[in-house]
N, C-alpha and C. Protein backbone atom coordinates (compact mmCIF):
# COMPACT_ATOMS: atom_id res chain seq x y z
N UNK A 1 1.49 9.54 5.15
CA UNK A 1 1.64 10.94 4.86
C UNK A 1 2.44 11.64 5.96
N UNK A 2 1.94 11.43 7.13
CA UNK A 2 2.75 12.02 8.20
C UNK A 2 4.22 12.07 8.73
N UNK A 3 4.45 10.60 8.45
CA UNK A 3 5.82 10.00 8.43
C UNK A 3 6.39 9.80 6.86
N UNK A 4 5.89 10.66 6.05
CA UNK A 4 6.64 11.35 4.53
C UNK A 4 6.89 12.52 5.31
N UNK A 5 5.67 13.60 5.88
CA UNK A 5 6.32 15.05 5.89
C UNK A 5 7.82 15.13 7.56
N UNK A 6 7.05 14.35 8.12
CA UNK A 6 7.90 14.17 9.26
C UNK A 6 9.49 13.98 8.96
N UNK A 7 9.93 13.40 7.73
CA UNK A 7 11.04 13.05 7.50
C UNK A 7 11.52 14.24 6.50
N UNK A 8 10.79 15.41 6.39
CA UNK A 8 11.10 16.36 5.36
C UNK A 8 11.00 16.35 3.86
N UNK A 9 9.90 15.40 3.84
CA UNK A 9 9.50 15.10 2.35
C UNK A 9 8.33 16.53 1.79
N UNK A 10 8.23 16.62 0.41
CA UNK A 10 6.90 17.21 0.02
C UNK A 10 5.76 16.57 -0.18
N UNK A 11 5.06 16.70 -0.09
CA UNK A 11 3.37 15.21 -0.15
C UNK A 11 2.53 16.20 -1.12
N UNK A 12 1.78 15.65 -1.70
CA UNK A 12 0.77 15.89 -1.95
C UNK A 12 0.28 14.97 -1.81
N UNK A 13 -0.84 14.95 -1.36
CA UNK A 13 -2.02 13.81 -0.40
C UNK A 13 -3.33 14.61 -1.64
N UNK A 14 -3.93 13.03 -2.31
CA UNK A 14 -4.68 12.46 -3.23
C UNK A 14 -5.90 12.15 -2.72
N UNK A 15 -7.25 13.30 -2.55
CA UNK A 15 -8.25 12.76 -1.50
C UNK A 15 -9.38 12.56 -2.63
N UNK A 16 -10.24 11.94 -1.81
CA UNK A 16 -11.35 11.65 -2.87
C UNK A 16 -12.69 13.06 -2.48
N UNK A 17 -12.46 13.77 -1.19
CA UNK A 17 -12.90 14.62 -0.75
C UNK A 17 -11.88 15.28 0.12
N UNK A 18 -11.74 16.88 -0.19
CA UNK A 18 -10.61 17.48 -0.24
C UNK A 18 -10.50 18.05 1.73
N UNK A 19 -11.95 17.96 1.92
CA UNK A 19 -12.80 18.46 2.93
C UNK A 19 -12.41 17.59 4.58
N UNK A 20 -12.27 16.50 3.69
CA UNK A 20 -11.91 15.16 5.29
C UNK A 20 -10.87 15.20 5.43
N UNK A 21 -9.72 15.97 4.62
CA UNK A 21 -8.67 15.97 5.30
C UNK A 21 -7.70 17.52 5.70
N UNK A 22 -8.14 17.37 7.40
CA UNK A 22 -8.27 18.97 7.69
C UNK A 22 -6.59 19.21 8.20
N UNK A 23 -5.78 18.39 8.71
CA UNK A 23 -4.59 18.39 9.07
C UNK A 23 -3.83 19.44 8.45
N UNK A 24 -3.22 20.79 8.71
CA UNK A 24 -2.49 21.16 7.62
C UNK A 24 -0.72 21.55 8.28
N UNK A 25 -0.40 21.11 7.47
CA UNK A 25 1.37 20.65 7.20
C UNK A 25 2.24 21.57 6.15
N UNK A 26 3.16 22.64 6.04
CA UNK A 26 4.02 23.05 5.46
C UNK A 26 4.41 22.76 4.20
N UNK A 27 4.72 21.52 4.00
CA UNK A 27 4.73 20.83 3.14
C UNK A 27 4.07 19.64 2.49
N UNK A 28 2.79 20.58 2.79
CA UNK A 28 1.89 19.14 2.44
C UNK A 28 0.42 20.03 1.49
N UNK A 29 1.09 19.36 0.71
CA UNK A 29 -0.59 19.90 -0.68
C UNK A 29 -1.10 18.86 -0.73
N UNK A 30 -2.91 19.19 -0.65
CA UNK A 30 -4.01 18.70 -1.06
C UNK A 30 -4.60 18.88 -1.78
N UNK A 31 -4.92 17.56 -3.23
CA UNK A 31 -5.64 17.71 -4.17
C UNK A 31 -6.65 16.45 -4.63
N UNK A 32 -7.92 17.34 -4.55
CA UNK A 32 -9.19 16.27 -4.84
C UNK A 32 -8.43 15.33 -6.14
N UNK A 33 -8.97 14.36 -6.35
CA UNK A 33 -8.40 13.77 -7.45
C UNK A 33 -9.20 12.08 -7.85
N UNK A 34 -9.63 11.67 -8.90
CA UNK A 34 -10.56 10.58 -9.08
C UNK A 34 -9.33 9.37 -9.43
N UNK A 35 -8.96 8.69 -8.64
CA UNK A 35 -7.94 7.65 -8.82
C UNK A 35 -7.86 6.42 -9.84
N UNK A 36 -9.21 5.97 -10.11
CA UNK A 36 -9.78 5.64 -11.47
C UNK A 36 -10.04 6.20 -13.17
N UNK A 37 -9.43 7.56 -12.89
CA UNK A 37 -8.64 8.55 -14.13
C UNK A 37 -7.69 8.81 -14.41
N UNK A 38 -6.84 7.47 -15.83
CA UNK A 38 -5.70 7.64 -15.99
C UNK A 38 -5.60 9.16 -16.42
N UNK A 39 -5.71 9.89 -16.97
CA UNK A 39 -5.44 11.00 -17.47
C UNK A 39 -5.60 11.95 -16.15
N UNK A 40 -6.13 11.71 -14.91
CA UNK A 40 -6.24 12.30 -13.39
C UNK A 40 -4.87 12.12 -13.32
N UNK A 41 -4.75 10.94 -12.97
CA UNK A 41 -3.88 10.41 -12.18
C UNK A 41 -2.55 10.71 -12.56
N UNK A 42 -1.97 10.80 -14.02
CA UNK A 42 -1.06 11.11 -15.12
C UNK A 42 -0.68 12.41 -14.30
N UNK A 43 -1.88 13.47 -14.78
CA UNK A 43 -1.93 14.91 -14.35
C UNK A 43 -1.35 15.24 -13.18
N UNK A 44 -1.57 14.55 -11.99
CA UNK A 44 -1.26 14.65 -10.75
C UNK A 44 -0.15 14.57 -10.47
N UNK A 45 0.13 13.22 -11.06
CA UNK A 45 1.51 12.67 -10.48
C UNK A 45 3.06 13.07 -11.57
N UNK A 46 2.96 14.01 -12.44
CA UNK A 46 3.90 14.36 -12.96
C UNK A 46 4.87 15.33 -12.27
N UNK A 47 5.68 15.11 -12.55
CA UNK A 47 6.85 16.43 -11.57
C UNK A 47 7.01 15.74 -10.12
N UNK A 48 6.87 14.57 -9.72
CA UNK A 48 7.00 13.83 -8.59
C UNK A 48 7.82 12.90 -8.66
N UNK A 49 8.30 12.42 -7.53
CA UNK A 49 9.77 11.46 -7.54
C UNK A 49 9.07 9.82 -7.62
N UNK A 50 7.88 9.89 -6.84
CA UNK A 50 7.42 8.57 -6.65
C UNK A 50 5.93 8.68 -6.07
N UNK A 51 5.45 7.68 -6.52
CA UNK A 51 3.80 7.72 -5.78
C UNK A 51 3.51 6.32 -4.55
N UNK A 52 2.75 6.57 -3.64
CA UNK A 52 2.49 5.59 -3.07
C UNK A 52 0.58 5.34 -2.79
N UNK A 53 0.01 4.23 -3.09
CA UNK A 53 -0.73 4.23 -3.17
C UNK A 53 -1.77 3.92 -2.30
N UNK A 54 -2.41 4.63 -0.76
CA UNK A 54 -3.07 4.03 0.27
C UNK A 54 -4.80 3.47 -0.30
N UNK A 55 -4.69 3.36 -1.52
CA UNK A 55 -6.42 3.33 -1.92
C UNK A 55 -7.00 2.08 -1.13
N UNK A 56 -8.87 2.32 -0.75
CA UNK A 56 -9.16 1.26 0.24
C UNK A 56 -10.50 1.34 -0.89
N UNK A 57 -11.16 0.24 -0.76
CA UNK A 57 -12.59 0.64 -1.55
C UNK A 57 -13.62 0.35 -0.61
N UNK A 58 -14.39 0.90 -0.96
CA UNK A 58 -15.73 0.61 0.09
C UNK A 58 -16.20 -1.02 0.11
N UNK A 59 -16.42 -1.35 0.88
CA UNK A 59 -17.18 -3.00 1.36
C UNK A 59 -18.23 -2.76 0.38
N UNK A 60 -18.25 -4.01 -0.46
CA UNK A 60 -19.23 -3.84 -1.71
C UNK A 60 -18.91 -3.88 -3.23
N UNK A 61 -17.54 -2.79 -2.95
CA UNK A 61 -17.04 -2.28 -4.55
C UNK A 61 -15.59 -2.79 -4.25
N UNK A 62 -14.95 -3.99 -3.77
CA UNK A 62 -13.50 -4.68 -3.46
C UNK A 62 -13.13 -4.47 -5.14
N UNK A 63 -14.09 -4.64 -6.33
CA UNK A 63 -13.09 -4.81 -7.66
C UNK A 63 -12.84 -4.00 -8.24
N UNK A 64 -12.89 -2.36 -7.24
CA UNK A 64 -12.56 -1.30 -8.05
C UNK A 64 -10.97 -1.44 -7.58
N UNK A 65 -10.69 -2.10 -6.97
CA UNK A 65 -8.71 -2.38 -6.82
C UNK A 65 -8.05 -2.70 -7.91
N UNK A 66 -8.70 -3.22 -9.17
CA UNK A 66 -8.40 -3.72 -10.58
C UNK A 66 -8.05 -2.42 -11.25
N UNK A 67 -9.23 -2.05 -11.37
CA UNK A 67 -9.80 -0.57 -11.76
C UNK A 67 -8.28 0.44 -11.70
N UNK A 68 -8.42 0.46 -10.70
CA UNK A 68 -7.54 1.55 -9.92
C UNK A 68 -6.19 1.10 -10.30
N UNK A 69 -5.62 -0.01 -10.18
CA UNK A 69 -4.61 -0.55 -10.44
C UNK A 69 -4.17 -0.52 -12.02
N UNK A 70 -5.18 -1.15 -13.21
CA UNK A 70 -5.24 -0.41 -14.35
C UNK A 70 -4.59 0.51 -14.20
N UNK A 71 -5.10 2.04 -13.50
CA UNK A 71 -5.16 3.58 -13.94
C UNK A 71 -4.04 3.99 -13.28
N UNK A 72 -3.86 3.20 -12.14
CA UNK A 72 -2.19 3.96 -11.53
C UNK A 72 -1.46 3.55 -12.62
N UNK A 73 -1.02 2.06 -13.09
CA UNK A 73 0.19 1.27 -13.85
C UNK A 73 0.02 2.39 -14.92
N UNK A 74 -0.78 2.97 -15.69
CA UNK A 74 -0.85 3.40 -17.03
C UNK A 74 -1.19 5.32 -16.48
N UNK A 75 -1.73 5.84 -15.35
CA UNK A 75 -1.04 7.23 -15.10
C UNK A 75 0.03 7.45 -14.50
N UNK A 76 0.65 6.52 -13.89
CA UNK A 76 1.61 7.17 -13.11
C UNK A 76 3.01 6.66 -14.60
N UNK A 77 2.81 5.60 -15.70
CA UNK A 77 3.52 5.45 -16.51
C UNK A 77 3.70 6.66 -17.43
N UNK A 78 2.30 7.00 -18.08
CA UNK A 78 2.04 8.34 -18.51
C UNK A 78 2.89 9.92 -17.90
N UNK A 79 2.95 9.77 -16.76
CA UNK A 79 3.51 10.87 -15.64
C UNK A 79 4.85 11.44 -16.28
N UNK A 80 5.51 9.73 -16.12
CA UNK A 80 7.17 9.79 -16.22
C UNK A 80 7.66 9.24 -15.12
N UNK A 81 7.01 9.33 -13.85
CA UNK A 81 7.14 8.69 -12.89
C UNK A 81 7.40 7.30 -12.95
N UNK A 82 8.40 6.45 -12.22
CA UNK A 82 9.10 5.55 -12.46
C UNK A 82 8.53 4.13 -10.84
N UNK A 83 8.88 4.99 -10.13
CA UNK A 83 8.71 4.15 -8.61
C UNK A 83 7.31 4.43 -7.86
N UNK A 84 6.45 3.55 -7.86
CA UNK A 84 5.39 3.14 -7.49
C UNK A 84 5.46 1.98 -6.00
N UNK A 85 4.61 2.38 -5.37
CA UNK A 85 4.51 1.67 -4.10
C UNK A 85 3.42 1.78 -3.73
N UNK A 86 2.70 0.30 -3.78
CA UNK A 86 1.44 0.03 -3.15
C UNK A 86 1.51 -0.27 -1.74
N UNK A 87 0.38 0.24 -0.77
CA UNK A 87 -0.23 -0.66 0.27
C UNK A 87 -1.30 -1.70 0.42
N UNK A 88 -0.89 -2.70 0.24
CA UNK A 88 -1.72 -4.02 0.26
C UNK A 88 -2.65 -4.81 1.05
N UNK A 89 -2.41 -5.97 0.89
CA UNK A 89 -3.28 -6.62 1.74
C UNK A 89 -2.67 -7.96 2.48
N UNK A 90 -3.10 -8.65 3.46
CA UNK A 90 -2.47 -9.62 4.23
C UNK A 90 -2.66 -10.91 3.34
N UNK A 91 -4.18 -11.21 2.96
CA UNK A 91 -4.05 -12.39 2.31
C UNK A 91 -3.93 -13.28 1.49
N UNK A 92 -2.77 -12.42 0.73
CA UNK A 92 -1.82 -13.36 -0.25
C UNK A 92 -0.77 -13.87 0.72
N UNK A 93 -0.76 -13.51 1.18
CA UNK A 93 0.67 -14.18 2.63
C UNK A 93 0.26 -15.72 2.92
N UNK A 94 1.73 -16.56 2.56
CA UNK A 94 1.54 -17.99 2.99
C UNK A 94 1.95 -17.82 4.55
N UNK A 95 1.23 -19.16 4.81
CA UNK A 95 1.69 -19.53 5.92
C UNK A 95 2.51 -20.84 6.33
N UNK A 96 3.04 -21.26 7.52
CA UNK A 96 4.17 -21.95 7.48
C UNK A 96 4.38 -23.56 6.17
N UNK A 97 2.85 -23.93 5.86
CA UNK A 97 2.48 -24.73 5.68
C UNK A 97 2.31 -24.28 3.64
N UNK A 98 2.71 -23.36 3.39
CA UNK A 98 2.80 -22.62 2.23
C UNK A 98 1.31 -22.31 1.70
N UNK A 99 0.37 -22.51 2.44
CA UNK A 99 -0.90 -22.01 2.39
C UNK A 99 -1.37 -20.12 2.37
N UNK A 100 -1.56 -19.62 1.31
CA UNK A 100 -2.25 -18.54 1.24
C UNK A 100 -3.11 -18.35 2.68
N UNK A 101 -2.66 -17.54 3.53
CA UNK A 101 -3.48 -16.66 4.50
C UNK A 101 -5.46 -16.91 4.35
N UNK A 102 -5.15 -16.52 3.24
CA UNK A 102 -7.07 -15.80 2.82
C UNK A 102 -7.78 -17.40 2.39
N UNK A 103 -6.90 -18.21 2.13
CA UNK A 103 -7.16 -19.87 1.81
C UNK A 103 -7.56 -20.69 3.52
N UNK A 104 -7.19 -19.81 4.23
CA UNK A 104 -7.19 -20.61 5.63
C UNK A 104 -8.44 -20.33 6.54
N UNK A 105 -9.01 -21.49 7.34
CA UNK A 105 -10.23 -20.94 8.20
C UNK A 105 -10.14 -20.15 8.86
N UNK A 106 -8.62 -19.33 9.18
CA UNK A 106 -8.52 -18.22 10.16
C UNK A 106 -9.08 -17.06 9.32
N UNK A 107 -8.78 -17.07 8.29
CA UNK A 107 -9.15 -15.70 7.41
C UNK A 107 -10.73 -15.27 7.84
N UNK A 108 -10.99 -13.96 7.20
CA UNK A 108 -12.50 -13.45 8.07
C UNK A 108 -13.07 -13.91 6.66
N UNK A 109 -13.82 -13.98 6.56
CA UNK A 109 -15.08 -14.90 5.05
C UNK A 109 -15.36 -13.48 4.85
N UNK A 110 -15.56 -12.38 5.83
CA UNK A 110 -16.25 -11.23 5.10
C UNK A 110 -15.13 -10.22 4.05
N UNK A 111 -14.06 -10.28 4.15
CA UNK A 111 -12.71 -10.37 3.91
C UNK A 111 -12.38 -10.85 2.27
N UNK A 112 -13.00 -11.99 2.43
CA UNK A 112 -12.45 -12.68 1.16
C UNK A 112 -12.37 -11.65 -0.20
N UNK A 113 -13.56 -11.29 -0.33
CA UNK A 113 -13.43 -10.50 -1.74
C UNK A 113 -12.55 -9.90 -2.02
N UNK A 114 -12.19 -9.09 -1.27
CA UNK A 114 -11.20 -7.98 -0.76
C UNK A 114 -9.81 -8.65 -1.45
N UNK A 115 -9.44 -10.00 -0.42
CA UNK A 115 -8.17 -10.09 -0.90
C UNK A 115 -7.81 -10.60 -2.12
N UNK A 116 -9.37 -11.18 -2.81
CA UNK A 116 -9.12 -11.56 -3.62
C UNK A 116 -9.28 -10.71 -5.07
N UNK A 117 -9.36 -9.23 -4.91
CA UNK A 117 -9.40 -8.39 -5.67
C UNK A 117 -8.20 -7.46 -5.45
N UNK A 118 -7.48 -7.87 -4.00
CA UNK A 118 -6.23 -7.18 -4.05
C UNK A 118 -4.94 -8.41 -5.05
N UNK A 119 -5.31 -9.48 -4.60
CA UNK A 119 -4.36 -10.62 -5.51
C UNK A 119 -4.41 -10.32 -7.58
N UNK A 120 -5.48 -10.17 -7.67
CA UNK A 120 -5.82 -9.28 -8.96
C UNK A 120 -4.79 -8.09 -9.28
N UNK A 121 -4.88 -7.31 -8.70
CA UNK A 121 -4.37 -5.78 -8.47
C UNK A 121 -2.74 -6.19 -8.58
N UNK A 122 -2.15 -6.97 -8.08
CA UNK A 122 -1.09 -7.28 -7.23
C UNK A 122 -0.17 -8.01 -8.76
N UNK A 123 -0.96 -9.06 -9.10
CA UNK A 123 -0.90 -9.10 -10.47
C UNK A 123 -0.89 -8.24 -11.60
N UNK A 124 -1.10 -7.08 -11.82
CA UNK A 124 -1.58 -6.12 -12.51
C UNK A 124 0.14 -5.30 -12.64
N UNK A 125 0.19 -5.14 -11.14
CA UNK A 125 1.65 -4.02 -10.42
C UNK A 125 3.07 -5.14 -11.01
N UNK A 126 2.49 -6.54 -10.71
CA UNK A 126 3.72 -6.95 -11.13
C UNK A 126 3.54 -7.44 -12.40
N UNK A 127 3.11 -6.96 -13.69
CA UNK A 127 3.44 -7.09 -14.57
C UNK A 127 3.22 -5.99 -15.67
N UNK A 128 3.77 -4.71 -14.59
CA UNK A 128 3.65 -3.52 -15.35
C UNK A 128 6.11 -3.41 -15.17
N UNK A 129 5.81 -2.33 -16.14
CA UNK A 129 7.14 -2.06 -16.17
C UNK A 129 7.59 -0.91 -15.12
N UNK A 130 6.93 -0.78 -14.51
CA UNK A 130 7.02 0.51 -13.43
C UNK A 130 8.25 -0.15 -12.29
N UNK A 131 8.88 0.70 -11.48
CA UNK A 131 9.60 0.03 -10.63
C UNK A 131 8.38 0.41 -9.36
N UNK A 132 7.40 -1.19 -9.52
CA UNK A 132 7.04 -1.24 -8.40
C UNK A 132 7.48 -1.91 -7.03
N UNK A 133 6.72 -1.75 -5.77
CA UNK A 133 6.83 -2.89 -4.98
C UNK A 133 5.63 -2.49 -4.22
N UNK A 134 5.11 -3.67 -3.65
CA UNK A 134 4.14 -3.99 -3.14
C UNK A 134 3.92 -4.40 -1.73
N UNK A 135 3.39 -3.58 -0.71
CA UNK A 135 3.68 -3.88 1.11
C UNK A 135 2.06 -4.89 1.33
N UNK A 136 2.35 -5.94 1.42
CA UNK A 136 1.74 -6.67 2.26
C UNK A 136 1.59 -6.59 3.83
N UNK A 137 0.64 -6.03 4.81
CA UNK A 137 1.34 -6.00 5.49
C UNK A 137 0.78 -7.02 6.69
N UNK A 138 0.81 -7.21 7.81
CA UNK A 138 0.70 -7.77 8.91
C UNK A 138 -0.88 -8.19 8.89
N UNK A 139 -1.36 -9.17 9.21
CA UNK A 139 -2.30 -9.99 9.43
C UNK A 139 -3.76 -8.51 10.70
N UNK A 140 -2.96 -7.57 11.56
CA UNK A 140 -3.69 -7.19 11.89
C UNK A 140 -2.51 -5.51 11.98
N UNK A 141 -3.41 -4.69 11.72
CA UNK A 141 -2.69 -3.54 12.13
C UNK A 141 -4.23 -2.70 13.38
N UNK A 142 -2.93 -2.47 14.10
CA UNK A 142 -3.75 -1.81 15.48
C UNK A 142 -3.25 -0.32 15.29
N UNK A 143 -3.55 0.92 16.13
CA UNK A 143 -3.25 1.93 16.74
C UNK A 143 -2.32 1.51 17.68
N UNK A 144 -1.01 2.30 17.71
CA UNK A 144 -0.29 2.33 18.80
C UNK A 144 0.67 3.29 18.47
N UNK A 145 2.12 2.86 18.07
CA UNK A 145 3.62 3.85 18.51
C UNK A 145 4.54 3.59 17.38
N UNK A 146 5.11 4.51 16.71
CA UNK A 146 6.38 4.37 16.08
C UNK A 146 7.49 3.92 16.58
N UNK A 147 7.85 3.05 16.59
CA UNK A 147 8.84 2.11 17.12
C UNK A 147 10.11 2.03 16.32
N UNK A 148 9.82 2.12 15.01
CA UNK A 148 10.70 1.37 14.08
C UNK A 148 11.60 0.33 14.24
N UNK A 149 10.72 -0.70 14.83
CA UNK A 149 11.77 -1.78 15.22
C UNK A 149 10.43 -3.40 15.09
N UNK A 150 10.39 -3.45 13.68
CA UNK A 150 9.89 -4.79 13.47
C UNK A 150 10.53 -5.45 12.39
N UNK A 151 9.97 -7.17 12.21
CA UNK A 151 10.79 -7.60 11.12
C UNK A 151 9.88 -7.56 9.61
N UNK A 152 10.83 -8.05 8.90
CA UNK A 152 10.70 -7.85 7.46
C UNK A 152 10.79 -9.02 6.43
N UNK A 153 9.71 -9.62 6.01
CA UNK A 153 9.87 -10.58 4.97
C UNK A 153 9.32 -10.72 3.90
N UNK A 154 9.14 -11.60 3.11
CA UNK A 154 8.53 -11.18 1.54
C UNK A 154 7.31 -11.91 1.33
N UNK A 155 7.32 -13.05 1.02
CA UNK A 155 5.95 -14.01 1.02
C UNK A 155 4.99 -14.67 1.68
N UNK A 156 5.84 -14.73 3.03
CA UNK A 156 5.31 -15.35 4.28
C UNK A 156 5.29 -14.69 5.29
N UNK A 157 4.11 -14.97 5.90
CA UNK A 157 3.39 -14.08 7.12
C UNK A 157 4.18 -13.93 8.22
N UNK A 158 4.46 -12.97 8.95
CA UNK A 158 5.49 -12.99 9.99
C UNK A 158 4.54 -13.09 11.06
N UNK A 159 4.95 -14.13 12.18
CA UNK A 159 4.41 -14.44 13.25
C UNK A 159 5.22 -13.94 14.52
N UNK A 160 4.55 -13.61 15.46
CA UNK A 160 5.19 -13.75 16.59
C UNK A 160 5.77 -14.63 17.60
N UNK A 161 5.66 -14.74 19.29
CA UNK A 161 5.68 -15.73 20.14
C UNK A 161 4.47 -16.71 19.83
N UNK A 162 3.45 -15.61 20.30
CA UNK A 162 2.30 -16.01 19.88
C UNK A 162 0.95 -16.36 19.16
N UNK A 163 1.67 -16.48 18.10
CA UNK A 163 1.29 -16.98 16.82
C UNK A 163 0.51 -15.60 16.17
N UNK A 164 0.92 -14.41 16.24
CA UNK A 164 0.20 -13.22 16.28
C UNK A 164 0.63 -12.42 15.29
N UNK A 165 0.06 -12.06 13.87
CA UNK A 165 0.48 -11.37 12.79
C UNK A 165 0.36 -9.77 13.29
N UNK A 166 0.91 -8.99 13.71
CA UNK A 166 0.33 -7.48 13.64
C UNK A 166 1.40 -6.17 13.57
N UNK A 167 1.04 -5.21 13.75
CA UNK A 167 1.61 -4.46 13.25
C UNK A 167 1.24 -2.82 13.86
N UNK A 168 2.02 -1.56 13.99
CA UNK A 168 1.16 -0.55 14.59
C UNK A 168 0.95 0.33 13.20
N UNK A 169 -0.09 1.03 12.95
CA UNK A 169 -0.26 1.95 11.77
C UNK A 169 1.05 2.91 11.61
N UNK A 170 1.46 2.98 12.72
CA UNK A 170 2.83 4.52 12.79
C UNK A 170 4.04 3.42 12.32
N UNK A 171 4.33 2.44 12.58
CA UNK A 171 5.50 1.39 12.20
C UNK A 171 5.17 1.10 10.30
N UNK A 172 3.99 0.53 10.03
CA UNK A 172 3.69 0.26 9.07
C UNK A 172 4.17 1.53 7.67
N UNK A 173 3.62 2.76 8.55
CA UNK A 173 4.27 3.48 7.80
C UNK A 173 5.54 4.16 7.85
N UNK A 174 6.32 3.73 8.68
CA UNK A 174 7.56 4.06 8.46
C UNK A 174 8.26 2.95 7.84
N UNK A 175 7.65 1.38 7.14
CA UNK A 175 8.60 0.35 6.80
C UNK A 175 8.15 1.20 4.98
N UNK A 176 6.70 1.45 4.87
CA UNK A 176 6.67 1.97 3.53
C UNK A 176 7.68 3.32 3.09
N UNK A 177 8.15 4.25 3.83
CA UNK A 177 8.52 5.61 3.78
C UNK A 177 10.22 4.97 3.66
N UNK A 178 10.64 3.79 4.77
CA UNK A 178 11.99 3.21 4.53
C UNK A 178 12.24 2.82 3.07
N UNK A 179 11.03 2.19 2.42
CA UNK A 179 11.25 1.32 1.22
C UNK A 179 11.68 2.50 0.28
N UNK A 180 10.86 3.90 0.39
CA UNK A 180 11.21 4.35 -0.67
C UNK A 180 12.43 5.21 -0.64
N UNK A 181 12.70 5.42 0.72
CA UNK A 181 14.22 5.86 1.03
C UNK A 181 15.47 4.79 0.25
N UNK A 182 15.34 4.18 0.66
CA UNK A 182 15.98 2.99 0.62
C UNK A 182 15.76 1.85 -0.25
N UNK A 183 15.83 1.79 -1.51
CA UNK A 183 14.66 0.90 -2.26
C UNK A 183 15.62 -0.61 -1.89
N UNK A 184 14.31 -1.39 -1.60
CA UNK A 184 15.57 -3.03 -1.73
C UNK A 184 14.10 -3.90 -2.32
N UNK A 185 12.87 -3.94 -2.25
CA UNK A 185 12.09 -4.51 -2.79
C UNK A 185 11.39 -3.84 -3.71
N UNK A 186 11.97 -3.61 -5.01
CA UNK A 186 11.89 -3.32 -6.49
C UNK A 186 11.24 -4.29 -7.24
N UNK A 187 9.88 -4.44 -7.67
CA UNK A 187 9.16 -5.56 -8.71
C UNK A 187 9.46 -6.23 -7.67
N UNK A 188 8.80 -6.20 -6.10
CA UNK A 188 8.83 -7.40 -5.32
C UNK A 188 7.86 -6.85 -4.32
N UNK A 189 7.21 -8.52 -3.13
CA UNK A 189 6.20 -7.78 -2.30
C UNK A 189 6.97 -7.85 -1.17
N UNK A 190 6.85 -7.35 -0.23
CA UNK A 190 7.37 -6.93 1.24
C UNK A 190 6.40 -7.51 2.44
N UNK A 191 6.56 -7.81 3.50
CA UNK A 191 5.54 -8.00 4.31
C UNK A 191 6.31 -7.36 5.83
N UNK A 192 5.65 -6.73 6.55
CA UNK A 192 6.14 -6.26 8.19
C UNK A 192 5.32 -6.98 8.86
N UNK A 193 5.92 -7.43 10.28
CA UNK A 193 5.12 -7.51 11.80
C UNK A 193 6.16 -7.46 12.76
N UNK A 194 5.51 -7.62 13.81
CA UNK A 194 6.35 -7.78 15.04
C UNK A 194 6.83 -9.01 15.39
């Protein structure tokens, strides 16, 4: 959101409580909104250039990512809205060995559901007619600095020196805010790290 208005975009930011998000920005409208209501979601997102989707679900409820995914593909289709952009998850990402990430003993076990209800979802985006794309992103995202200076690949996990997937939240979202500037992964997934 920040690095949308930062670049002179309009936002409207999609909360599930209108209340937690106290930040206020010029160009930035806030509207409660149930993301699991195509006819919400339709409503919302009409008269907009593109949607991007940060939804997380609570530890417990990982298969409302289906859910949700359903109701974006079919409100934001409803809308008129054309370009869709999810934020994802790390472990569909192979690794050197063409092994799925979330398949490997490094993956966290508490984790699993998760990715395996984002691989669901992911499925869903790519076989809707929407011009989606989908950010996989880095194995770990930390707090740190906008840099804009990491690399970029599609299926496979980007490693470092030290064998180190990660990423800063302020970078991450400037590779999503690039994509939609700039579209080059259209009906495709993306992955960032350092």
């Amino acid at each position: 959101m920040k690095e949308a208005l930062d670049r002179g975009y309009r936002v409207t930011a999609v909360v599930r409580d209108r209340l937690k998000l106290t930040e206020l920005y010029e160009n930035l409208n806030v509207v409660e909104g149930n993301i699991m209501d195509v006819a919400a979601v339709a409503a919302i997102c009409e008269g907009h250039d593109a949607v991007i989707s940060a939804f997380g679900p609570v530890p417990g409820a990982e298969e409302e990512l289906v859910t949700v995914a359903h109701s974006l593909v079919d409100g934001v289709r409803r809308s008129g809205v054309s370009r869709l952009l999810i934020v994802g998850e790390a472990g569909g990402l192979r690794n050197a060995a063409g092994i799925q990430w979330m398949d490997t003993d490094e993956y966290p076990v508490d984790k699993k559901a998760l990715a395996n209800a984002h691989l669901l979802a992911y499925e869903i985006y790519s076989n809707s007619d929407l011009d989606w794309t989908y950010c996989s992103p880095a194995a770990h995202i930390t707090a740190g600095r906008r840099t804009g200076q990491f690399r970029i690949g599609m299926d496979m996990m980007i490693l470092d020196a030290g064998d180190r997937s990660a990423i800063s939240g302020e970078d991450y979202a400037v590779a999503m805010i690039d994509e939609l500037e700039d579209p080059y992964f259209v009906r495709a997934r993306f992955t960032i790290a350092y």
